[in-house]
C-alpha atoms as a PDB file:
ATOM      1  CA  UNK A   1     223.311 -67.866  51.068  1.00  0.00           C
ATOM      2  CA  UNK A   2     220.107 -68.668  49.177  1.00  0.00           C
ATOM      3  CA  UNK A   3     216.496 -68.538  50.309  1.00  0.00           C
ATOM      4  CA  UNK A   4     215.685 -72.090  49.729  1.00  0.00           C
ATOM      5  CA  UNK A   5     218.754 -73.176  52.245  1.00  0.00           C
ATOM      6  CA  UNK A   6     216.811 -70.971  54.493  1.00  0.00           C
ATOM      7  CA  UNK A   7     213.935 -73.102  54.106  1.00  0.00           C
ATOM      8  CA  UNK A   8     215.523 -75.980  54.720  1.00  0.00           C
ATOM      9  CA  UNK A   9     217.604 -74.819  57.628  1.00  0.00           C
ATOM     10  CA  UNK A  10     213.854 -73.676  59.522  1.00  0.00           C
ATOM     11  CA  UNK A  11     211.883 -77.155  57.969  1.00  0.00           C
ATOM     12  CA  UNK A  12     214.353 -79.385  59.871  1.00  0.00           C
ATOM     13  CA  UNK A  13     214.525 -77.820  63.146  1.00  0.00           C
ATOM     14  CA  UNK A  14     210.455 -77.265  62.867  1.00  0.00           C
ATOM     15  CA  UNK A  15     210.099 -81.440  62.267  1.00  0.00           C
ATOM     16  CA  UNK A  16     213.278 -81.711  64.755  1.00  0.00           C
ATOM     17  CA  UNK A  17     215.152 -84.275  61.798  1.00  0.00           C
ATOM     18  CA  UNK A  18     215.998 -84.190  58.599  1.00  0.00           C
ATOM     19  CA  UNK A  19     214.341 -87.443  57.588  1.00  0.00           C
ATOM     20  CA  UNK A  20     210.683 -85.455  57.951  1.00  0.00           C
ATOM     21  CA  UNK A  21     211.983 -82.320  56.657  1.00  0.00           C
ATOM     22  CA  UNK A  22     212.818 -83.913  53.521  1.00  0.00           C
ATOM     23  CA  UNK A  23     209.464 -85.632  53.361  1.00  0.00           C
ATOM     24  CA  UNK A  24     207.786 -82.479  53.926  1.00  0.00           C
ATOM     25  CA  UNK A  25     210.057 -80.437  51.498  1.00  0.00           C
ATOM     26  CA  UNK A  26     209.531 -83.378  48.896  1.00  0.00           C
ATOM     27  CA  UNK A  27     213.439 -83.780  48.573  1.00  0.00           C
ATOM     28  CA  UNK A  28     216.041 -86.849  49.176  1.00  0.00           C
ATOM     29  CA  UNK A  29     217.835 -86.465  52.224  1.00  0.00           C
ATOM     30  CA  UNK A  30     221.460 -86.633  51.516  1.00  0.00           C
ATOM     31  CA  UNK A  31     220.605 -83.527  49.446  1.00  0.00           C
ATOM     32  CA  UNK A  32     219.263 -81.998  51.962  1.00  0.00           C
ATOM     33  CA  UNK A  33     221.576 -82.569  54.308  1.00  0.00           C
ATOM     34  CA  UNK A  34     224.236 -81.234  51.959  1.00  0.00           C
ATOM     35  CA  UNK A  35     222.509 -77.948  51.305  1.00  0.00           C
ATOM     36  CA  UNK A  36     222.332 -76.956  55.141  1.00  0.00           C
ATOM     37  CA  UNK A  37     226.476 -78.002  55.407  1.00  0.00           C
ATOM     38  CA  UNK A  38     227.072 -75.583  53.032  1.00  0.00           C
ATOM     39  CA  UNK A  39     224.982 -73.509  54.241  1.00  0.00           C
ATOM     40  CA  UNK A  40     226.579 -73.899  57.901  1.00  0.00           C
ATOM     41  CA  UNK A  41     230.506 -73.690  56.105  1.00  0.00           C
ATOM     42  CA  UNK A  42     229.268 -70.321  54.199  1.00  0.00           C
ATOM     43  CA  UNK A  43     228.142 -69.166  57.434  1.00  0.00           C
ATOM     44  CA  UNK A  44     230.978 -70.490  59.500  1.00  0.00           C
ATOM     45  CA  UNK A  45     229.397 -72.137  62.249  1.00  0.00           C
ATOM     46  CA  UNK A  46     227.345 -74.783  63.169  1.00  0.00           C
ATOM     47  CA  UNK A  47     223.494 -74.253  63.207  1.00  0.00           C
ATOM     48  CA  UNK A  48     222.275 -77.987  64.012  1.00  0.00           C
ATOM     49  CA  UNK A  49     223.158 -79.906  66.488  1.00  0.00           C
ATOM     50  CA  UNK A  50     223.291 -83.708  64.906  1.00  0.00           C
ATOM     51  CA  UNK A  51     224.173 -85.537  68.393  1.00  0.00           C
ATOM     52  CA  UNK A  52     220.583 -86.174  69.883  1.00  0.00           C
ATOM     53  CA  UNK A  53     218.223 -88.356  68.752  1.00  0.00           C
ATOM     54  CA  UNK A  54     216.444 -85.688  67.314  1.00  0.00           C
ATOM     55  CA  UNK A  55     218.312 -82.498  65.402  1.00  0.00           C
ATOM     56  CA  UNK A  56     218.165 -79.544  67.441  1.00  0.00           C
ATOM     57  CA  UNK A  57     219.377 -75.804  66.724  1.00  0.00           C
ATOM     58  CA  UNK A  58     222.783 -74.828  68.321  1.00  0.00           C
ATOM     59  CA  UNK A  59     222.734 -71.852  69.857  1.00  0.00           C
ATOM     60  CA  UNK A  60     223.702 -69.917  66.984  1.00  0.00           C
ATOM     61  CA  UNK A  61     221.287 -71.924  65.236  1.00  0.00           C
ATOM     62  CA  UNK A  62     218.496 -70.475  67.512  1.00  0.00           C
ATOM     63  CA  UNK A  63     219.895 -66.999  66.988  1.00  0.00           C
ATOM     64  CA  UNK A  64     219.550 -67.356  63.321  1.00  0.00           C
ATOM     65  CA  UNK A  65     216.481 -68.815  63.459  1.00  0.00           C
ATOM     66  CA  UNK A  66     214.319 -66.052  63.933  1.00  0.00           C
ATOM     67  CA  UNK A  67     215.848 -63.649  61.213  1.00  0.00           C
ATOM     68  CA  UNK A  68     215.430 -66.896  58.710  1.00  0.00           C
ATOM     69  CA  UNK A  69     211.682 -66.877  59.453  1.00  0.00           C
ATOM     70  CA  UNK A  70     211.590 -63.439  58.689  1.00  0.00           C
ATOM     71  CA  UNK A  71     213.654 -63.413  55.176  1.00  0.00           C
ATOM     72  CA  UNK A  72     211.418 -66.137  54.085  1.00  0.00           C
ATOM     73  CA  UNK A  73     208.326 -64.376  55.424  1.00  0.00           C
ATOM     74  CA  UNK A  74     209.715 -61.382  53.431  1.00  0.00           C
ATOM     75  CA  UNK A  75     209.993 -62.925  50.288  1.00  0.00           C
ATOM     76  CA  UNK A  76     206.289 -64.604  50.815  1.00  0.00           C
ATOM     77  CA  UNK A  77     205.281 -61.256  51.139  1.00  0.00           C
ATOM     78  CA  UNK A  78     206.453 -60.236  47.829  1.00  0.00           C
ATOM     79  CA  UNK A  79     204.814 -63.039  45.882  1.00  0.00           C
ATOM     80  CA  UNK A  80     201.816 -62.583  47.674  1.00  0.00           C
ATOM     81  CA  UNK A  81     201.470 -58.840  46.674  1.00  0.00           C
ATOM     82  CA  UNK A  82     202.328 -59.699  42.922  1.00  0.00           C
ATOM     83  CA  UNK A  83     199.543 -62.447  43.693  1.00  0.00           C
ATOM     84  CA  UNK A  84     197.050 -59.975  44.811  1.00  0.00           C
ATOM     85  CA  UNK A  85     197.080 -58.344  41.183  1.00  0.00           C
ATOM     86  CA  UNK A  86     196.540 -61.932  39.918  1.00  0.00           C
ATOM     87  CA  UNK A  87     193.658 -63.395  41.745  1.00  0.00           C
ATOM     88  CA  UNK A  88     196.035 -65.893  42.285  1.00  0.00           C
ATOM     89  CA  UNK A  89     196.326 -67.496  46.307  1.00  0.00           C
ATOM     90  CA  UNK A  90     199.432 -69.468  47.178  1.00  0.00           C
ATOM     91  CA  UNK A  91     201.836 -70.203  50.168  1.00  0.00           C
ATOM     92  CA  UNK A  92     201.652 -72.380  53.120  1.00  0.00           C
ATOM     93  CA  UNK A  93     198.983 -72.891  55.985  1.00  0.00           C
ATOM     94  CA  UNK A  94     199.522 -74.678  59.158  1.00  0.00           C
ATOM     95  CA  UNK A  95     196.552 -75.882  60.885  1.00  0.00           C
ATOM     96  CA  UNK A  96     196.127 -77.821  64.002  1.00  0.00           C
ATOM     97  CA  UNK A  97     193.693 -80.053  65.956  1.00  0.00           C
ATOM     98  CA  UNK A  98     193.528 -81.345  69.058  1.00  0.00           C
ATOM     99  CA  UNK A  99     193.172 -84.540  69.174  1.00  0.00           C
ATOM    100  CA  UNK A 100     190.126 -86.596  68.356  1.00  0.00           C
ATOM    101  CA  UNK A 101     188.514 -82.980  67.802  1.00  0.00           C
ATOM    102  CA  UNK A 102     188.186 -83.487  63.995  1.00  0.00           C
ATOM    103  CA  UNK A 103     185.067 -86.180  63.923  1.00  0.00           C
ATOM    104  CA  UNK A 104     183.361 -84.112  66.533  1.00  0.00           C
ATOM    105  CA  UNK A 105     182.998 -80.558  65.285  1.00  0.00           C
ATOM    106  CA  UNK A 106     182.968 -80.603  61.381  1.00  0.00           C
ATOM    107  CA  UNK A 107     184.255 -82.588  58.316  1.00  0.00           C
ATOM    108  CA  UNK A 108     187.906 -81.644  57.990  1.00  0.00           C
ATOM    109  CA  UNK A 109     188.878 -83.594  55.255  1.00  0.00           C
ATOM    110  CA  UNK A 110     186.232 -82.507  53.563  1.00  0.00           C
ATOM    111  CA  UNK A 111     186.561 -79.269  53.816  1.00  0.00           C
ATOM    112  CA  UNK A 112     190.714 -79.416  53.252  1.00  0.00           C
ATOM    113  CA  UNK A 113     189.378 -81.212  49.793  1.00  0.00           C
ATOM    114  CA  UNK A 114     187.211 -78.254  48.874  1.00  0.00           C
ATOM    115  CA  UNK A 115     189.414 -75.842  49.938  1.00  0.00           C
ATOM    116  CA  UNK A 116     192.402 -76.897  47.349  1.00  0.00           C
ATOM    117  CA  UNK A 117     190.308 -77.826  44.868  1.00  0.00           C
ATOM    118  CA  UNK A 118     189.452 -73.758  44.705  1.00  0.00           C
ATOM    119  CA  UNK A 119     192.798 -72.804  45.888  1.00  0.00           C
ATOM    120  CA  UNK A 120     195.514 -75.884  44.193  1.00  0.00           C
ATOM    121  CA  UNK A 121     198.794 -73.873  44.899  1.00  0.00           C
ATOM    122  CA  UNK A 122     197.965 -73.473  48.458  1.00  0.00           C
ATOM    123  CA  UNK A 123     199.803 -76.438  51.044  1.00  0.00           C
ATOM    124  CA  UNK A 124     197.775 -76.811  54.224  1.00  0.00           C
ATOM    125  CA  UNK A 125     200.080 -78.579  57.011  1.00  0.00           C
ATOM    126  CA  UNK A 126     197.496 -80.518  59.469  1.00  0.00           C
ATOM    127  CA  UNK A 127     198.750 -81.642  62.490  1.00  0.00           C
ATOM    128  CA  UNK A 128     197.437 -82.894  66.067  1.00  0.00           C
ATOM    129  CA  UNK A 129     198.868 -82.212  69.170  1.00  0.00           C
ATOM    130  CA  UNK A 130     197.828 -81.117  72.946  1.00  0.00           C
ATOM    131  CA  UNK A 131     195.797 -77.205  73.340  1.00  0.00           C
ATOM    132  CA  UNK A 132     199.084 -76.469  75.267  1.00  0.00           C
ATOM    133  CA  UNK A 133     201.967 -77.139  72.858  1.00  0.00           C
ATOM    134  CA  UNK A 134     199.407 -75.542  69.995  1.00  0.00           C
ATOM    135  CA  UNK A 135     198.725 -72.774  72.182  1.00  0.00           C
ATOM    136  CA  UNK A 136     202.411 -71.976  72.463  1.00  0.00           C
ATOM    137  CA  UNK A 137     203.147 -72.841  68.530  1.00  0.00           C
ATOM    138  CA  UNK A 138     200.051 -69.954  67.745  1.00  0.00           C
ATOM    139  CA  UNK A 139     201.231 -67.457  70.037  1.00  0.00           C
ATOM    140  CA  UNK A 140     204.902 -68.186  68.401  1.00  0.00           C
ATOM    141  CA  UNK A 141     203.475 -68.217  64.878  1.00  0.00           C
ATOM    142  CA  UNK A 142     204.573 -71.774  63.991  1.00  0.00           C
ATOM    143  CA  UNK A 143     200.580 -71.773  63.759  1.00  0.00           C
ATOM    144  CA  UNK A 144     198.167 -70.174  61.998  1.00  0.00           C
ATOM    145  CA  UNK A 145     195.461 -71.736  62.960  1.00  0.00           C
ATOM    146  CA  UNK A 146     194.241 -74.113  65.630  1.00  0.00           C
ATOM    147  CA  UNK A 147     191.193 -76.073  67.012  1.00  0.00           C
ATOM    148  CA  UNK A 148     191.967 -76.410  70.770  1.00  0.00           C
ATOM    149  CA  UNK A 149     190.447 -77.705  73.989  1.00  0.00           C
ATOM    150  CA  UNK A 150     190.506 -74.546  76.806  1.00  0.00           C
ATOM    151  CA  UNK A 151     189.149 -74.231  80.310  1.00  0.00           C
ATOM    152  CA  UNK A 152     189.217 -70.592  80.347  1.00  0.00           C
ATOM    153  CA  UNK A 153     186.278 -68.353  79.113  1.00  0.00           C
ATOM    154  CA  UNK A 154     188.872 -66.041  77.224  1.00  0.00           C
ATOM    155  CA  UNK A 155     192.222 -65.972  74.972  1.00  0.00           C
ATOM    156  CA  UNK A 156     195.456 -65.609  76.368  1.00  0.00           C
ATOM    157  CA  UNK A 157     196.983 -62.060  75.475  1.00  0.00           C
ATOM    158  CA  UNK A 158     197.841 -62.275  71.606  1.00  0.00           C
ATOM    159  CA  UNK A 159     195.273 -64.579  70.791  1.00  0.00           C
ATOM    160  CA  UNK A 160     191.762 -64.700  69.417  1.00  0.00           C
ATOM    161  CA  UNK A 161     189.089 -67.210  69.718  1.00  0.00           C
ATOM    162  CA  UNK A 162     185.801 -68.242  68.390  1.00  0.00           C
ATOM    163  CA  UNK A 163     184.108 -70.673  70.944  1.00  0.00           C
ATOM    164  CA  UNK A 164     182.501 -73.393  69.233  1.00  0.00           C
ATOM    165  CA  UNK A 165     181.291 -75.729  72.324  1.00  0.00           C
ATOM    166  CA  UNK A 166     180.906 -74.619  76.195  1.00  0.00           C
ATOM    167  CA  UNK A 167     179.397 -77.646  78.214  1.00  0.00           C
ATOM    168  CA  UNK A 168     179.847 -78.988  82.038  1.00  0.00           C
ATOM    169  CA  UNK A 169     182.282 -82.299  82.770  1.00  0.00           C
ATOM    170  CA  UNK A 170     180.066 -84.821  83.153  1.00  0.00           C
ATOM    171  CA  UNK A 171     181.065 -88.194  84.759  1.00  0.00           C
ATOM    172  CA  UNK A 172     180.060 -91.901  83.078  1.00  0.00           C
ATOM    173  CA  UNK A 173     180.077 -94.822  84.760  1.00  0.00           C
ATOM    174  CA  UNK A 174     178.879 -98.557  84.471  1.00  0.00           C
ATOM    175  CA  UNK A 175     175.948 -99.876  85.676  1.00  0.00           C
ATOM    176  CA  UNK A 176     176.001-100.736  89.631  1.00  0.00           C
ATOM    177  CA  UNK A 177     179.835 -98.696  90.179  1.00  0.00           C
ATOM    178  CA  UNK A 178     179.308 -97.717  93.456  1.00  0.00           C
ATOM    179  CA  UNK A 179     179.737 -93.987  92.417  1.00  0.00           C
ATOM    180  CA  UNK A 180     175.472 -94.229  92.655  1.00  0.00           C
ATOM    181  CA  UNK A 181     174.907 -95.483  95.831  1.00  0.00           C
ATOM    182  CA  UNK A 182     175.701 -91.811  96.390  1.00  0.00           C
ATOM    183  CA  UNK A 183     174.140 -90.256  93.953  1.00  0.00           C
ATOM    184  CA  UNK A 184     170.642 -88.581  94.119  1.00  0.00           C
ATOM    185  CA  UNK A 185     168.991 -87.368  90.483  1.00  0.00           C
ATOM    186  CA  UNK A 186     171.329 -86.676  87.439  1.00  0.00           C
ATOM    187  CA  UNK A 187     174.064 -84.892  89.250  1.00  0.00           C
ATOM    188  CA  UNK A 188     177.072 -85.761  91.583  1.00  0.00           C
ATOM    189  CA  UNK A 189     179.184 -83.250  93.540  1.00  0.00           C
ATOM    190  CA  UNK A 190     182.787 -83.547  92.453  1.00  0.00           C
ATOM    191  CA  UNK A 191     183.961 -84.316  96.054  1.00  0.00           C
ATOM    192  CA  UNK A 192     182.301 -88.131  95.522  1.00  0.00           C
ATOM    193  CA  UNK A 193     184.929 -88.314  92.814  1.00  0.00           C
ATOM    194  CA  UNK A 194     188.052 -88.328  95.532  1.00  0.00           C
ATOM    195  CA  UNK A 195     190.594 -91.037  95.339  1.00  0.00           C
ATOM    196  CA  UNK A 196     188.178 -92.975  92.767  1.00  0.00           C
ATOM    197  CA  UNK A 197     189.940 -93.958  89.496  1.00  0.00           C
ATOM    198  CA  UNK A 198     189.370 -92.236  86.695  1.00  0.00           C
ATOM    199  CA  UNK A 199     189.570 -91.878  82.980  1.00  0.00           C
ATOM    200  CA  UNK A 200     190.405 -88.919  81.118  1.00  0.00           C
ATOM    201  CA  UNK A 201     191.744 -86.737  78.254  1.00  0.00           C
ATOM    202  CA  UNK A 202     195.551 -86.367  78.315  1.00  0.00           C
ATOM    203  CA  UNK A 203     197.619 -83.354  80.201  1.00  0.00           C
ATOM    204  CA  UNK A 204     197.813 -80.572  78.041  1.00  0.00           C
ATOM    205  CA  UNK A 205     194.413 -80.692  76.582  1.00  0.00           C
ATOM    206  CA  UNK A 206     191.217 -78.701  77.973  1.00  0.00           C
ATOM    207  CA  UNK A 207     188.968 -80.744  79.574  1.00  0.00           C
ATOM    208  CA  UNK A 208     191.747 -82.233  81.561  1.00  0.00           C
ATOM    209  CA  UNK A 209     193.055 -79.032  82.673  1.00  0.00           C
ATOM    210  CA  UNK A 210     188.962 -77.928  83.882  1.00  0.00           C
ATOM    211  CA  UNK A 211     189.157 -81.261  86.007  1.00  0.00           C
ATOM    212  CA  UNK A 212     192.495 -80.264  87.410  1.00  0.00           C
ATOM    213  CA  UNK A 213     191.692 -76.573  88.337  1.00  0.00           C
ATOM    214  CA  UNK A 214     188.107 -78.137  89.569  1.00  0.00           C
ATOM    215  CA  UNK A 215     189.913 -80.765  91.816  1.00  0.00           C
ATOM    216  CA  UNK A 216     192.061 -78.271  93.224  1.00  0.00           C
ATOM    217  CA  UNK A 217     189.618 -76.472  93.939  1.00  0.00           C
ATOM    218  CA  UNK A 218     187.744 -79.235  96.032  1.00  0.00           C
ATOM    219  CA  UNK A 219     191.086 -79.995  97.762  1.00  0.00           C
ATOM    220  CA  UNK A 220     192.501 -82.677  96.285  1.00  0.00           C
ATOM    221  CA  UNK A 221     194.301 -84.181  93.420  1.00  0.00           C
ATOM    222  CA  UNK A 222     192.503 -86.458  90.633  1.00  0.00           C
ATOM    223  CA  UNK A 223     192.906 -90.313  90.406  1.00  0.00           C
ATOM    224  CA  UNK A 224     193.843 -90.251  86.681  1.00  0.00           C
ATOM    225  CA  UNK A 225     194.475 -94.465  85.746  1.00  0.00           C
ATOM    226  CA  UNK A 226     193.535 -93.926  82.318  1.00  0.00           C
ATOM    227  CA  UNK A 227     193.963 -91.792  79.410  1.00  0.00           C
ATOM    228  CA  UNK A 228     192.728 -91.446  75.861  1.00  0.00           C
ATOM    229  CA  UNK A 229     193.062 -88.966  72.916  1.00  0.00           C
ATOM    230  CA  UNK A 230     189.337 -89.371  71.906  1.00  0.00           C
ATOM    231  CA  UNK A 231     186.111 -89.229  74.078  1.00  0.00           C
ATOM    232  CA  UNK A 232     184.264 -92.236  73.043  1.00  0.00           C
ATOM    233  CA  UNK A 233     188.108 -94.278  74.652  1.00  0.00           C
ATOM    234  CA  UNK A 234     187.164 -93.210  77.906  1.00  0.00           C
ATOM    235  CA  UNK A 235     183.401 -93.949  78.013  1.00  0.00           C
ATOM    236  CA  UNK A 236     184.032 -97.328  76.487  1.00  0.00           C
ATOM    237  CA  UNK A 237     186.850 -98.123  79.277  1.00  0.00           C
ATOM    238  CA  UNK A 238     184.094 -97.084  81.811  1.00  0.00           C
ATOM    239  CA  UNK A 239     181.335 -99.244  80.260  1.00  0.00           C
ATOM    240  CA  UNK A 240     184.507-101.998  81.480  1.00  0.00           C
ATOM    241  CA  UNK A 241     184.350-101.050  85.037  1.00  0.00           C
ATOM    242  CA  UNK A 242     187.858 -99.684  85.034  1.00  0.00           C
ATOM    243  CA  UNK A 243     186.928 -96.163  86.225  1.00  0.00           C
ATOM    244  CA  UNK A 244     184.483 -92.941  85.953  1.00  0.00           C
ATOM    245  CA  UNK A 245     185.211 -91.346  82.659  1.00  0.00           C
ATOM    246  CA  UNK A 246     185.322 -87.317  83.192  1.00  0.00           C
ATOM    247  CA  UNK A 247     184.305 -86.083  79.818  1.00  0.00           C
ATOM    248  CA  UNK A 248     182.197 -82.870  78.159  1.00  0.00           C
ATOM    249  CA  UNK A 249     178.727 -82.991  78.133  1.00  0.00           C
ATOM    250  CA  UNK A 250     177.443 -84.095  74.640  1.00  0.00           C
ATOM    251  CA  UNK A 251     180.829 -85.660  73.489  1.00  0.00           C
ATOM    252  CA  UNK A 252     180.876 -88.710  75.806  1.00  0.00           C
ATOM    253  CA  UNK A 253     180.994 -91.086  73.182  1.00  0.00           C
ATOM    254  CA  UNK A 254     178.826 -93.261  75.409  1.00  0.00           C
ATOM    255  CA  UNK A 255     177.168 -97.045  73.851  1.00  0.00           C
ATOM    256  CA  UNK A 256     173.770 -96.124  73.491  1.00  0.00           C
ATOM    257  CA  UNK A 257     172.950 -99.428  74.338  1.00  0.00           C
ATOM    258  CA  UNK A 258     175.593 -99.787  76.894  1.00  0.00           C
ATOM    259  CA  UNK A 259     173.000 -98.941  79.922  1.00  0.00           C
ATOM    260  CA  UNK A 260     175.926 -96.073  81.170  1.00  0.00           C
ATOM    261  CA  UNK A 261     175.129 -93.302  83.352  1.00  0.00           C
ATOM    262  CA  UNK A 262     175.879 -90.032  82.457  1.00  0.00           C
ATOM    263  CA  UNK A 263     175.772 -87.618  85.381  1.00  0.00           C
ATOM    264  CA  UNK A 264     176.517 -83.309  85.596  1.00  0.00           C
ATOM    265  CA  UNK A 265     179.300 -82.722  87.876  1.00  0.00           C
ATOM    266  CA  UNK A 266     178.919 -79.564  90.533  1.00  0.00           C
ATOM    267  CA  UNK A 267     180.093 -78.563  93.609  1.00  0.00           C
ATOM    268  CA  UNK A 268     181.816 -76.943  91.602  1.00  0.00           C
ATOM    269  CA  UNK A 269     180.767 -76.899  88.259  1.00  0.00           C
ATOM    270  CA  UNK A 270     183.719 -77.625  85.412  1.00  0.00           C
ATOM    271  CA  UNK A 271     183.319 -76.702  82.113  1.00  0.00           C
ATOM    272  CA  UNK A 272     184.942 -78.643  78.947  1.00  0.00           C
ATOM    273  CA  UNK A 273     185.521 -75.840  75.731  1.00  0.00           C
ATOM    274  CA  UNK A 274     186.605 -76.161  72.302  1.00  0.00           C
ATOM    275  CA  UNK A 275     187.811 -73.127  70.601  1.00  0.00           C
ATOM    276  CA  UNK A 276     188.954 -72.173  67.375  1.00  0.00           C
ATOM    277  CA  UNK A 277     191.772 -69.950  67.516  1.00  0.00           C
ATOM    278  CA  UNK A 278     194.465 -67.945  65.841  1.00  0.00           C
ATOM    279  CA  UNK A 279     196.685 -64.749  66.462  1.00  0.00           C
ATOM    280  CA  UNK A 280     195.066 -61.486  68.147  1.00  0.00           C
ATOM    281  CA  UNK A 281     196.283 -59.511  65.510  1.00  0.00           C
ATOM    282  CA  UNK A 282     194.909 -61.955  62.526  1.00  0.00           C
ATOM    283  CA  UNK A 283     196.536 -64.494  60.278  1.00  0.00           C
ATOM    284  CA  UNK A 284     200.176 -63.191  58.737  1.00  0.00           C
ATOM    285  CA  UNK A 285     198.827 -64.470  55.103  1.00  0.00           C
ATOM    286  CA  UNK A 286     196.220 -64.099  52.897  1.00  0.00           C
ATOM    287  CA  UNK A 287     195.902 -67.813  52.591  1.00  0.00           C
ATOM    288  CA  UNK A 288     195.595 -68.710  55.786  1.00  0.00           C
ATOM    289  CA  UNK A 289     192.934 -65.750  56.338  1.00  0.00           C
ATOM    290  CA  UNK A 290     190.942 -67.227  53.679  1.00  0.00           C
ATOM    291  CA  UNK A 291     191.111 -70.928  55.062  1.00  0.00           C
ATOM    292  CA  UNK A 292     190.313 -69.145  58.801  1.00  0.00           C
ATOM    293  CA  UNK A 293     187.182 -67.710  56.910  1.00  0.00           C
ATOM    294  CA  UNK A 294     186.089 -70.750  55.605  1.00  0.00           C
ATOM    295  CA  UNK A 295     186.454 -72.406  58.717  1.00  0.00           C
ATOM    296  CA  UNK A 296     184.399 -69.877  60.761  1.00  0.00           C
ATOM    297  CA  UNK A 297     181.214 -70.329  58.159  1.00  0.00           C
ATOM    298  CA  UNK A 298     181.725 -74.605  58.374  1.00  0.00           C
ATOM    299  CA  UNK A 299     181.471 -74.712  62.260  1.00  0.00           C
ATOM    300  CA  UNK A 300     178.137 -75.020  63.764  1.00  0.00           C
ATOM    301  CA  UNK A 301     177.079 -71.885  65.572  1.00  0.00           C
ATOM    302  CA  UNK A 302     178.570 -71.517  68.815  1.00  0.00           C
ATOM    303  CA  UNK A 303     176.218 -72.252  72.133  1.00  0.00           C
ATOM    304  CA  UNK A 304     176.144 -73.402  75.291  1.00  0.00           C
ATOM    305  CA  UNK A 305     175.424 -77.097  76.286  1.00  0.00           C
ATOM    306  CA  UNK A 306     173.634 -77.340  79.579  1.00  0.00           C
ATOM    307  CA  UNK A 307     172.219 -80.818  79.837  1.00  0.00           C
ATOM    308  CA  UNK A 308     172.882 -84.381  79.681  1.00  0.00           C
ATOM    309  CA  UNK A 309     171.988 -85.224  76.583  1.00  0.00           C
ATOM    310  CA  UNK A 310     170.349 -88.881  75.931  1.00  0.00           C
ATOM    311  CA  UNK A 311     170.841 -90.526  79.241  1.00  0.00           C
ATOM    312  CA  UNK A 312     169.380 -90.280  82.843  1.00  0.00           C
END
């Protein structure tokens, strides 16, 4: 049994194939493919199950799994303390975004660029997904580090976060949508919104889960006909007449010129939040607590957004 068939063994059921473990491990695939059979005759069993359309972990495979993470982990740890007498950071980050989060907040690519050009044998791993299935990969520590969408004011239990926007829902409509025959100043109660259609976020990220836990709370389930990954989606499929885009104050993504109304949802109040967030206890290693630093001074300075920006 070597290390590196360790590697492979967790990089294939973490990608769920072997054609994107290979592209991530920078090998051919029949190679890899032949490293994990011996690895699976040497141990005797079976550790991936090759019947699906995806490759899953048998169930020894997810028995081994967890004391392969922590051999590799081990032998990080090793390099990394002869690397602390060097100067010398290496090793592997994973970092992920919800989606459509990265235009909004800061320049990611930018700040990916700058951060290998000081640090060139460190391998960041970006990847977008929904605040639930990266809340689960933190807490899990297939994550080190992730910019999520939240509805609640504080972490889950083994988790940290920095807040870096806390605004109200607001809802955006087209001129003459009959959503303002009922509506009286810059504000509509969240009851007006019953049985209209409307345009969202996805399941799984923030804002969508404040408009869910808000709708319950009025008594009745949302109208969702639409969904998009990225804010301005939703305001442009309003500006269309197809619905009343439910979106964060200040990230609407509204046409200026597109004569939308942008109005504060209450009765009750929802709240959209984006988060940066990572482990409790901190990052495992030094790399990723240097990228986590470095993230922490790019993002703007965390504060509340009460208004409507730009619009009536």
């Amino acid at each position: 049994m070597e290390l590196r068939q360790l590697r492979y063994f967790v990089s294939v059921v973490e990608e769920g194939g072997f054609t994107r473990a290979a592209g991530r491990l920078h090998l051919a695939q029949p190679g890899l493919s032949a490293q994990i059979r011996q690895l699976e005759k040497e141990l005797g069993q079976p550790l991936l199950d090759r019947s699906g359309r995806s490759v899953t972990p048998t169930e020894v495979g997810r028995a081994v799994l967890p004391y392969a993470r922590a051999a590799l982990a081990a032998a990080d740890a090793v390099r990394q303390t002869v690397d602390a007498y060097t100067g010398l950071l290496r090793g592997r980050v994973t970092l992920g975004l919800v989606s459509g989060a990265s235009g909004h907040v800061f320049d990611i690519a930018g700040l990916l660029a700058d951060f290998h050009a000081d640090h060139p044998s460190v391998e960041v791993a970006l990847t977008e997904d929904t605040t639930e299935r990266m809340q689960a990969a933190l807490l899990a520590g297939e994550l080190d580090i992730a910019l999520l969408g939240t509805a609640a004011e504080e972490p889950p239990p083994g988790a940290a976060f920095r807040m870096v926007i806390d605004g109200p829902l607001v809802a955006v409509v087209a001129p003459g949508d009959p959503l303002l025959a009922h509506v009286d100043g810059t504000t509509v109660p969240l009851g007006a919104l019953r049985d209209r259609p409307l345009i969202c976020l996805p399941r799984g990220t923030g804002v969508r889960a404040a408009l869910e836990r808000g709708c319950a709370q009025a008594g009745f389930r949302p109208r969702v006909t639409f969904e998009a990954a990225t804010p301005d989606v939703p305001a442009r499929l309003a500006a269309r007449g197809l619905g009343v885009a439910v979106l964060p104050a200040g990230e609407d993504g509204a046409p200026s010129d597109g004569g939308l109304r942008t109005l504060r949802i209450v009765e009750p109040e929802m709240r959209g939040r984006l988060a940066l967030a990572w482990q409790a206890a901190g990052p495992s290693s030094p790399a990723a607590r240097v990228l986590l630093d470095r993230l922490r001074e790019a993002l703007p300075t965390p504060r509340p957004v009460e208004g409507v920006p730009g619009r009536p």
